[in-house]
PDB file of N, CA and C in Angstrom:
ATOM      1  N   UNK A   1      22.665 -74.304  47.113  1.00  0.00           N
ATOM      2  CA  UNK A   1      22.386 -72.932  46.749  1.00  0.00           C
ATOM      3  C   UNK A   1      21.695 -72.919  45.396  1.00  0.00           C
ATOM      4  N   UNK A   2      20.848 -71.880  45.437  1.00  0.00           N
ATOM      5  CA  UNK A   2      20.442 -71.665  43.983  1.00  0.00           C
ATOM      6  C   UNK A   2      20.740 -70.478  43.129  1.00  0.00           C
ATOM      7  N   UNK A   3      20.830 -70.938  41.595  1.00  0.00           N
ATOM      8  CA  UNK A   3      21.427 -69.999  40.517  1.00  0.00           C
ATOM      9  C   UNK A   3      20.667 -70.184  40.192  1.00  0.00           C
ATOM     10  N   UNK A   4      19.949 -68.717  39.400  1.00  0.00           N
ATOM     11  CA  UNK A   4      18.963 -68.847  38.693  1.00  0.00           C
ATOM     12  C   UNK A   4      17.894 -69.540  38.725  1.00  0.00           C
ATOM     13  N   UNK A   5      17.826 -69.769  39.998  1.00  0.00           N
ATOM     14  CA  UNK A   5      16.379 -70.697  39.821  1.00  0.00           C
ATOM     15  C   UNK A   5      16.774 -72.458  39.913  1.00  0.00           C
ATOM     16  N   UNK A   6      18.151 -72.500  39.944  1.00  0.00           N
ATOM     17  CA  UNK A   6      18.614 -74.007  40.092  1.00  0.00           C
ATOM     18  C   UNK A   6      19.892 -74.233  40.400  1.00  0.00           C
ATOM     19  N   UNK A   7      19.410 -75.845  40.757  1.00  0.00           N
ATOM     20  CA  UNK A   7      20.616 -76.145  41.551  1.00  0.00           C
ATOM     21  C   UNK A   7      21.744 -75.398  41.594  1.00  0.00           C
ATOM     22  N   UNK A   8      22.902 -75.293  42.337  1.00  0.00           N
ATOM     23  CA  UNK A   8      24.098 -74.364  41.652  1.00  0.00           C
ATOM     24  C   UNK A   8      25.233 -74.095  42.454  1.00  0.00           C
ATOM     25  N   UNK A   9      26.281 -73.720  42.431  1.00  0.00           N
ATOM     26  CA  UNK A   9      26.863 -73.148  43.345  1.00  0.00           C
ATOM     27  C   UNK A   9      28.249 -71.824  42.685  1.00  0.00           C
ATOM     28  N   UNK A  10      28.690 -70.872  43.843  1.00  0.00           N
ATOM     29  CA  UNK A  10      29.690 -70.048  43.544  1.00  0.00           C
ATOM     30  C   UNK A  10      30.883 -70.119  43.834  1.00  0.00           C
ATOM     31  N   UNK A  11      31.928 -70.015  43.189  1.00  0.00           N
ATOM     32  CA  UNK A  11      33.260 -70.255  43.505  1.00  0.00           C
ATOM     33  C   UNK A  11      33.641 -68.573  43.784  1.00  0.00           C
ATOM     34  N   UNK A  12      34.954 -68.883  44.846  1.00  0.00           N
ATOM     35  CA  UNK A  12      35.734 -67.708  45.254  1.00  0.00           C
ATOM     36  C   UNK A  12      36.549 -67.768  45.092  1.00  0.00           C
ATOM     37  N   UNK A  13      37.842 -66.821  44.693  1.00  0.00           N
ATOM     38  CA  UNK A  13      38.972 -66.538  45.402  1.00  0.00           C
ATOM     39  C   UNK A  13      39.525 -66.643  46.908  1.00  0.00           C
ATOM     40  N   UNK A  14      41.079 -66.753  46.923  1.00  0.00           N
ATOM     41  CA  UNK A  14      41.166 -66.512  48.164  1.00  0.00           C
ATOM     42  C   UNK A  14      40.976 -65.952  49.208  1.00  0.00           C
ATOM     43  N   UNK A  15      40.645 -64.568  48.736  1.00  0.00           N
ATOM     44  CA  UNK A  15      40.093 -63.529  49.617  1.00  0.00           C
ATOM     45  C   UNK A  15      38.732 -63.379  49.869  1.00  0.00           C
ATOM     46  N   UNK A  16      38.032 -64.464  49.226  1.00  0.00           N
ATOM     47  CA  UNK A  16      36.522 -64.422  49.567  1.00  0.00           C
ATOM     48  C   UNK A  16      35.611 -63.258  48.395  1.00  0.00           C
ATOM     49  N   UNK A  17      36.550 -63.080  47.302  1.00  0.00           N
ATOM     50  CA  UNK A  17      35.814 -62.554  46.255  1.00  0.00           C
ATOM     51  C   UNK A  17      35.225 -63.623  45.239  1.00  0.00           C
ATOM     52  N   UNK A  18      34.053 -63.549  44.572  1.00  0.00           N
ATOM     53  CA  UNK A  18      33.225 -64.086  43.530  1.00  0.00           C
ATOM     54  C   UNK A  18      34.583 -64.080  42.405  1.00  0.00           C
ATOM     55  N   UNK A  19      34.173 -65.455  42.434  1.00  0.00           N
ATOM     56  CA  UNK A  19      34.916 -65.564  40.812  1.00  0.00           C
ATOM     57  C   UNK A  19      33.856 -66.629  39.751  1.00  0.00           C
ATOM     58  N   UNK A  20      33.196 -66.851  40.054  1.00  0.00           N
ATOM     59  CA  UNK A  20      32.267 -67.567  39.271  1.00  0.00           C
ATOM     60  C   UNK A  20      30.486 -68.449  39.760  1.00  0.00           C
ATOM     61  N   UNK A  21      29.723 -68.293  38.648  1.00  0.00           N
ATOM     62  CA  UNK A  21      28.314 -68.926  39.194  1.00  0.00           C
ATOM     63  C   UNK A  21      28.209 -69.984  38.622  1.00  0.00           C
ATOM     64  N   UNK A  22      28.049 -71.036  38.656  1.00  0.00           N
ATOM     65  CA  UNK A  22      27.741 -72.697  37.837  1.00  0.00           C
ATOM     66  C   UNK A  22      26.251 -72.834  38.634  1.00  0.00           C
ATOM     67  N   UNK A  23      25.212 -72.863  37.146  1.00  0.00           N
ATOM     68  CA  UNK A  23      24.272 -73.554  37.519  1.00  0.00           C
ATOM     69  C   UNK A  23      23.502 -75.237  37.084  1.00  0.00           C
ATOM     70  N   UNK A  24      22.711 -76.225  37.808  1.00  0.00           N
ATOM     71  CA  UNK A  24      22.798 -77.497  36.905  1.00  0.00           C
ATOM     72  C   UNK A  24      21.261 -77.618  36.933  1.00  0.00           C
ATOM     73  N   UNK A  25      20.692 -77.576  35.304  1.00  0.00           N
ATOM     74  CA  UNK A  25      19.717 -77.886  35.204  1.00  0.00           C
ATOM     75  C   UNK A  25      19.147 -79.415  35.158  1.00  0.00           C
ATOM     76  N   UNK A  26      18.100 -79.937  35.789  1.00  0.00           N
ATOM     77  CA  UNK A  26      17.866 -81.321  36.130  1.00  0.00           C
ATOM     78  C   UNK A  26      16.595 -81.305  35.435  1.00  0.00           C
ATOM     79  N   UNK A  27      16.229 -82.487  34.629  1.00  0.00           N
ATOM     80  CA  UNK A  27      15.031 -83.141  34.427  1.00  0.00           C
ATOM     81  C   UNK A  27      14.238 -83.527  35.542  1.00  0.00           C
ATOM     82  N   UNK A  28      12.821 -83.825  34.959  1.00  0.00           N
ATOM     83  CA  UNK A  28      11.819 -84.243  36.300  1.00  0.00           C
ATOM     84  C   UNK A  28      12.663 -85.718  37.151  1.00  0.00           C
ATOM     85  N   UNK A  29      13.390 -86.219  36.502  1.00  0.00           N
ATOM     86  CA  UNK A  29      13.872 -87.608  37.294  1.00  0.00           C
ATOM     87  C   UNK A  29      15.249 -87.298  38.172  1.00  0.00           C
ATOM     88  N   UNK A  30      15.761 -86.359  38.119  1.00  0.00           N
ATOM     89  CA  UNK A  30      16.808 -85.642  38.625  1.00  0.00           C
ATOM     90  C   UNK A  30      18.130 -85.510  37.912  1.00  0.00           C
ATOM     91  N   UNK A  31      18.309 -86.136  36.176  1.00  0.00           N
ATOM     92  CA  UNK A  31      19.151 -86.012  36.092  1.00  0.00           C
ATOM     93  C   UNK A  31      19.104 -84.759  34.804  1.00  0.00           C
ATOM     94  N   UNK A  32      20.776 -84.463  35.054  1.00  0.00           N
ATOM     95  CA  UNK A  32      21.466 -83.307  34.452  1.00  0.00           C
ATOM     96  C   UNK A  32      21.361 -83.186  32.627  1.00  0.00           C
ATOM     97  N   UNK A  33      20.579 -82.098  32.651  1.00  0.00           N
ATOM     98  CA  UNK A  33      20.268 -82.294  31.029  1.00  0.00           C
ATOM     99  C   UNK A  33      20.907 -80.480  30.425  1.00  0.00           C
ATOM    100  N   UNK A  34      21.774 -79.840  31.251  1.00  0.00           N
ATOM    101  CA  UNK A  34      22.416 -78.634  31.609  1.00  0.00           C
ATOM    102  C   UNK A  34      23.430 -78.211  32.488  1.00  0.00           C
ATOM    103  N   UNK A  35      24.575 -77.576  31.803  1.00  0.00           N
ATOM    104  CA  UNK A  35      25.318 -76.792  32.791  1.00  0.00           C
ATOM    105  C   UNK A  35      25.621 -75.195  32.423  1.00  0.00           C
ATOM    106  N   UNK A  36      25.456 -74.241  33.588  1.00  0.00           N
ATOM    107  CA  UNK A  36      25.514 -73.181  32.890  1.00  0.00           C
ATOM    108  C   UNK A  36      27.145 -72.088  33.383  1.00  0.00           C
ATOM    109  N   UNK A  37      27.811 -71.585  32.980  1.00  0.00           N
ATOM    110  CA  UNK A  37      28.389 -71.615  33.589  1.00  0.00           C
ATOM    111  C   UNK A  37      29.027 -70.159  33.821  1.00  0.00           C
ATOM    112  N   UNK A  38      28.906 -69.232  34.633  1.00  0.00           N
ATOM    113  CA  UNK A  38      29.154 -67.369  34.298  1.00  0.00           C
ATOM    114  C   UNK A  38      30.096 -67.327  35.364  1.00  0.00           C
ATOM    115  N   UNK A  39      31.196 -66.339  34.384  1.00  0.00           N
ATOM    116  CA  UNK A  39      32.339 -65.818  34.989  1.00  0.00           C
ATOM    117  C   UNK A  39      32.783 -64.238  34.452  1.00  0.00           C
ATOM    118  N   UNK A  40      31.274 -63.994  33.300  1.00  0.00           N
ATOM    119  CA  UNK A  40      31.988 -62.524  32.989  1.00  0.00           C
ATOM    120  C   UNK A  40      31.184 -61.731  34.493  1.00  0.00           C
ATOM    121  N   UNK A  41      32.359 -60.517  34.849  1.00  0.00           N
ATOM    122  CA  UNK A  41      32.321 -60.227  36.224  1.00  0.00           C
ATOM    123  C   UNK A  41      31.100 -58.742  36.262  1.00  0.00           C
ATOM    124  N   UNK A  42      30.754 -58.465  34.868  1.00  0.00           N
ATOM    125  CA  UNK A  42      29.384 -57.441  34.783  1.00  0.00           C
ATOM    126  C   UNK A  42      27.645 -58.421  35.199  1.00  0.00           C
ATOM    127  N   UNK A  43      28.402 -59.191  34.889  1.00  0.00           N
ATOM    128  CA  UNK A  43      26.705 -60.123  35.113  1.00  0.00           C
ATOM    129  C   UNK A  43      26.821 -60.623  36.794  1.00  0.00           C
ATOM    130  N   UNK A  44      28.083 -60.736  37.159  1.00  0.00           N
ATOM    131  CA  UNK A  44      28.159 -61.265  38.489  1.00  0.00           C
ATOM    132  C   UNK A  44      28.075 -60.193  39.871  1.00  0.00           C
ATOM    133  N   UNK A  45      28.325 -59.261  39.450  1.00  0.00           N
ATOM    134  CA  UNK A  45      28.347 -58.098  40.438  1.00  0.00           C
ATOM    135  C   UNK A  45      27.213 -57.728  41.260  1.00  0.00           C
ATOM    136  N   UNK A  46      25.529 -58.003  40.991  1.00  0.00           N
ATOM    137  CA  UNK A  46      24.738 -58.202  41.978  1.00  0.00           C
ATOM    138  C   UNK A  46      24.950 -59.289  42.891  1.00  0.00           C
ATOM    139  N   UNK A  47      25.859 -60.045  42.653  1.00  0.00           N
ATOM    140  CA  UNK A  47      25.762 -61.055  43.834  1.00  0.00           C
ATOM    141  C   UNK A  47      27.249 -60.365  45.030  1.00  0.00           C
ATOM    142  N   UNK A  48      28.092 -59.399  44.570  1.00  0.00           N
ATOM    143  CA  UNK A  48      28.665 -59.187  45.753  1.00  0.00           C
ATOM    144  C   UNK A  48      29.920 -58.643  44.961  1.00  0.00           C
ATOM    145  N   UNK A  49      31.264 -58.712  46.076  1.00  0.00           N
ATOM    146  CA  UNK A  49      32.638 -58.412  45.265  1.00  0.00           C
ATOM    147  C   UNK A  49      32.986 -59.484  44.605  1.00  0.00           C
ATOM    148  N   UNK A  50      33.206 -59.013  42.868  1.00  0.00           N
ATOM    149  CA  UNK A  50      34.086 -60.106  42.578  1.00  0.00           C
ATOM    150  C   UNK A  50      35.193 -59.435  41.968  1.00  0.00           C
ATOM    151  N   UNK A  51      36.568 -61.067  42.200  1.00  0.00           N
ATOM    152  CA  UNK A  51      37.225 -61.007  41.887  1.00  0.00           C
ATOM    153  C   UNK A  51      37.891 -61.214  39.833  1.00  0.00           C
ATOM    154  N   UNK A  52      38.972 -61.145  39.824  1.00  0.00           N
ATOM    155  CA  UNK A  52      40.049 -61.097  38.642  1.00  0.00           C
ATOM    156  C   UNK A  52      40.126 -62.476  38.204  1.00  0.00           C
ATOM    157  N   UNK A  53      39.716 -62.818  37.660  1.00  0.00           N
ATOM    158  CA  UNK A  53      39.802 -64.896  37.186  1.00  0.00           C
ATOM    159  C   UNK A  53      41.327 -64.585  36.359  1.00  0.00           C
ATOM    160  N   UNK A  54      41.126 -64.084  35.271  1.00  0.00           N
ATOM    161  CA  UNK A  54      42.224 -64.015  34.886  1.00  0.00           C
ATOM    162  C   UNK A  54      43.431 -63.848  35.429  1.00  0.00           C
ATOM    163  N   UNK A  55      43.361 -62.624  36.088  1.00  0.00           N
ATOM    164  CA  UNK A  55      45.116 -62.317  37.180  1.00  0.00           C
ATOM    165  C   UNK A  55      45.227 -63.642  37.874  1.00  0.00           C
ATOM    166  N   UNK A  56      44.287 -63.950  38.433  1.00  0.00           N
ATOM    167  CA  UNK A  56      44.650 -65.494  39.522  1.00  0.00           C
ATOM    168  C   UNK A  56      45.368 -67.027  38.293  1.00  0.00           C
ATOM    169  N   UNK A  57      44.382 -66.969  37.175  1.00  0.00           N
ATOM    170  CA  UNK A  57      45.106 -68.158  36.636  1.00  0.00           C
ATOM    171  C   UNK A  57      46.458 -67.341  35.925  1.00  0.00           C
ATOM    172  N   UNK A  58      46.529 -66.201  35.444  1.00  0.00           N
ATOM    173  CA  UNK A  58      48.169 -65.918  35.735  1.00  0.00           C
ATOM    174  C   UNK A  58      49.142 -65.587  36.593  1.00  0.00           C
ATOM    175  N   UNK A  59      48.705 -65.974  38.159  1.00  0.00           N
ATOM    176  CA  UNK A  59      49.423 -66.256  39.127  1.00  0.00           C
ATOM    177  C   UNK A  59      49.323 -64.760  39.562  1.00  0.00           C
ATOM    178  N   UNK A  60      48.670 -63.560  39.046  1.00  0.00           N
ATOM    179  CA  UNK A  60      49.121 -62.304  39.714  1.00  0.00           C
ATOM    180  C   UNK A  60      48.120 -62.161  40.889  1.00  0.00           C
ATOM    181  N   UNK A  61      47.283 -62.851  41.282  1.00  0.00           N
ATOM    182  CA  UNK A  61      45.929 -62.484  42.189  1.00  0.00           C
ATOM    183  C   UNK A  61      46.314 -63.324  43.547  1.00  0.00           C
TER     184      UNK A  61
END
């Protein structure tokens, strides 16, 4: 999948809500010279429902 334009992928919750975008920027030889990593949930909300990161790592989600 792509983030931003690169490599990348999204993590969910259990319920299939967005909880985070990680993207990995690569040099021309393929290796990793970047990681990016978004979980505030105002920047994530064009990509769909997301979820509570916080409530889940305090067990309430």
């Amino acid at each position: 999948m792509a983030v931003n334009g690169e490599p990348g992928l999204l993590t969910f919750g259990r319920s299939g809500e967005l909880l985070g975008a990680l993207s990995i920027e690569l040099d021309d030889e393929g290796g990793i010279t970047g990681l990016r990593n978004q979980i505030n949930p105002d920047k994530l909300r064009h990509l769909g429902e997301v979820g509570d990161l916080g409530a889940l790592l305090r067990g309430n989600a």
